[in-house]
Structure formats: structure tokens, C-alpha cells
Protein backbone atom coordinates (compact mmCIF):
# COMPACT_ATOMS: atom_id res chain seq x y z
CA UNK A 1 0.00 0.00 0.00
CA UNK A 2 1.52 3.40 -1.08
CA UNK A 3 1.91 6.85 1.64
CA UNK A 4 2.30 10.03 0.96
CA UNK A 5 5.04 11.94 1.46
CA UNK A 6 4.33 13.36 4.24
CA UNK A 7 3.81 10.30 6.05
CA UNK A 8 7.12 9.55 4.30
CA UNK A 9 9.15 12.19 5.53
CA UNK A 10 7.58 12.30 8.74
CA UNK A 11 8.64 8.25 9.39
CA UNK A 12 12.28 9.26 9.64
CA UNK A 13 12.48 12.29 11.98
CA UNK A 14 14.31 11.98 14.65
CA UNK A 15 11.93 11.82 17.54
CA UNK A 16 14.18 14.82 19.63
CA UNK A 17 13.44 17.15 15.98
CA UNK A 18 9.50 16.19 16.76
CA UNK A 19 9.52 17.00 20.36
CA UNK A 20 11.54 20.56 20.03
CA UNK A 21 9.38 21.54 16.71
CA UNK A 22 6.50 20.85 18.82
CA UNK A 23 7.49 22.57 21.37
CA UNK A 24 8.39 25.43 19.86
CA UNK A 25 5.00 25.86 17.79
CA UNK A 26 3.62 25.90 20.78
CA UNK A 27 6.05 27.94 23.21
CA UNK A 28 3.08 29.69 24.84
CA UNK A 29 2.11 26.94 26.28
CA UNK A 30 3.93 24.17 28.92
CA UNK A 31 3.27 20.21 28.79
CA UNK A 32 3.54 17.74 30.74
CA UNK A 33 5.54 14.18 30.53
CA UNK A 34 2.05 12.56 29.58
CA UNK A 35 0.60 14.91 27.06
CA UNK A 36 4.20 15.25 25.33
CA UNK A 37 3.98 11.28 24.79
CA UNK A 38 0.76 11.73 23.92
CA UNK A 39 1.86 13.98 21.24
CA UNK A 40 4.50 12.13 20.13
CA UNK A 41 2.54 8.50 19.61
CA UNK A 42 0.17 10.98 17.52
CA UNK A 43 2.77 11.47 15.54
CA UNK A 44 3.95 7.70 14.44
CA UNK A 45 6.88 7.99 17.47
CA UNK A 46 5.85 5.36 20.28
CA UNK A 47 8.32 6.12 23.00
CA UNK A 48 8.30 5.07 26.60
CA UNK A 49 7.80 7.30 29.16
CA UNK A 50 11.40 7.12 29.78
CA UNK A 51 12.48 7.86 26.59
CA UNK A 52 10.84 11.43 26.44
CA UNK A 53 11.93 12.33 29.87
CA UNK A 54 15.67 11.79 28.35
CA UNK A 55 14.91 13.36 25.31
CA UNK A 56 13.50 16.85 27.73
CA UNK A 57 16.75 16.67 30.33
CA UNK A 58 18.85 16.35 27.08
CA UNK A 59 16.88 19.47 25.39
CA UNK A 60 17.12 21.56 29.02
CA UNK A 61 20.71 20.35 29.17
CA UNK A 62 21.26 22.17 25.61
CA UNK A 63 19.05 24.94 26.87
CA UNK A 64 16.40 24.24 24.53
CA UNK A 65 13.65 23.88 26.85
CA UNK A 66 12.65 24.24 30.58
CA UNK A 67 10.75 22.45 33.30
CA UNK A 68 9.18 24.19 36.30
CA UNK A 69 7.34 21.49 38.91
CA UNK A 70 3.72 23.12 39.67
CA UNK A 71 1.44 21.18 42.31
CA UNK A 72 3.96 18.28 42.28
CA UNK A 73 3.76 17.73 38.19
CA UNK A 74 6.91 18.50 36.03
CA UNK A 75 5.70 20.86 32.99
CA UNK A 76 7.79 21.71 30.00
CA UNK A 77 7.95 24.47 27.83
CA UNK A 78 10.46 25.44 24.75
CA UNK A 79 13.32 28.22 26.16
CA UNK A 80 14.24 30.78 23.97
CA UNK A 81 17.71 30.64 23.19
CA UNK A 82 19.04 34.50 23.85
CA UNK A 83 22.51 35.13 23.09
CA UNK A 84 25.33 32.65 23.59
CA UNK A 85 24.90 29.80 25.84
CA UNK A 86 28.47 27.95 26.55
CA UNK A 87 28.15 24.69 28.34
């Protein structure tokens, strides 16, 4: 059975391209570990739970996004890179 191509080019992204794109498109709001695999297995990327919580400390490490904990649940949110970040 034949796909399209954007079902074509979308089955190769990497899945930490996904997460920051999403993120980003939608830096007004913050997510939580749940809704961001949520998004992910919406789009063809069926990660564990522990997979997207390495992909986030990996993105915060590079200073790509943030996590605040708010009534005891860890939210994330895409960080605007301002000037030169050395790490």
C-alpha cells in the first residue's frame, strides 16, 4: 500500500526534531511528561515514558527547553535561546 510523502518524511524524523518543533510551535504553552507522549505516539513515534523524559533533560541540558514542577507535576515548555549559551 503506497503513503504520501508526508507520512514519508515524517517516518524518519528523529523523535528529539518532533519533540523541540513541537514545542516550539507551541512555546506559549507548557506540557507535561504525559501529554508530550501523547503527542509524540500521535505522531507515528511510540516512545516510553522514559524515553521522552531523556529526550527533555537532554533538550534543558542544551538549553532548549525548561521544566518548572507546579502542584507536584513537572511541565515543559520550549526556552528561547538569547545570546550565547556555553556549556
Amino acid at each position: 500500500m503506497p503513503i504520501n510523502s508526508r507520512d514519508f518524511d515524517k517516518s524518519d524524523r528523529d523523535p528529539s526534531t518532533l519533540l523541540i518543533g513541537f514545542l516550539t510551535y507551541n512555546y506559549r504553552n507548557a506540557y507535561n511528561l504525559d501529554e508530550l507522549v501523547e503527542m509524540m505516539t500521535s505522531m507515528g513515534k511510540n516512545l516510553a515514558k522514559e524515553e521522552v523524559e531523556r529526550l527533555l533533560a537532554s533538550l534543558e541540558y542544551g538549553g532548549r527547553a525548561e521544566s518548572k514542577i507546579i502542584d507536584g507535576v513537572a511541565y515543559y515548555r520550549y526556552s528561547k535561546v538569547t545570546g550565547l549559551r556555553l556549556i
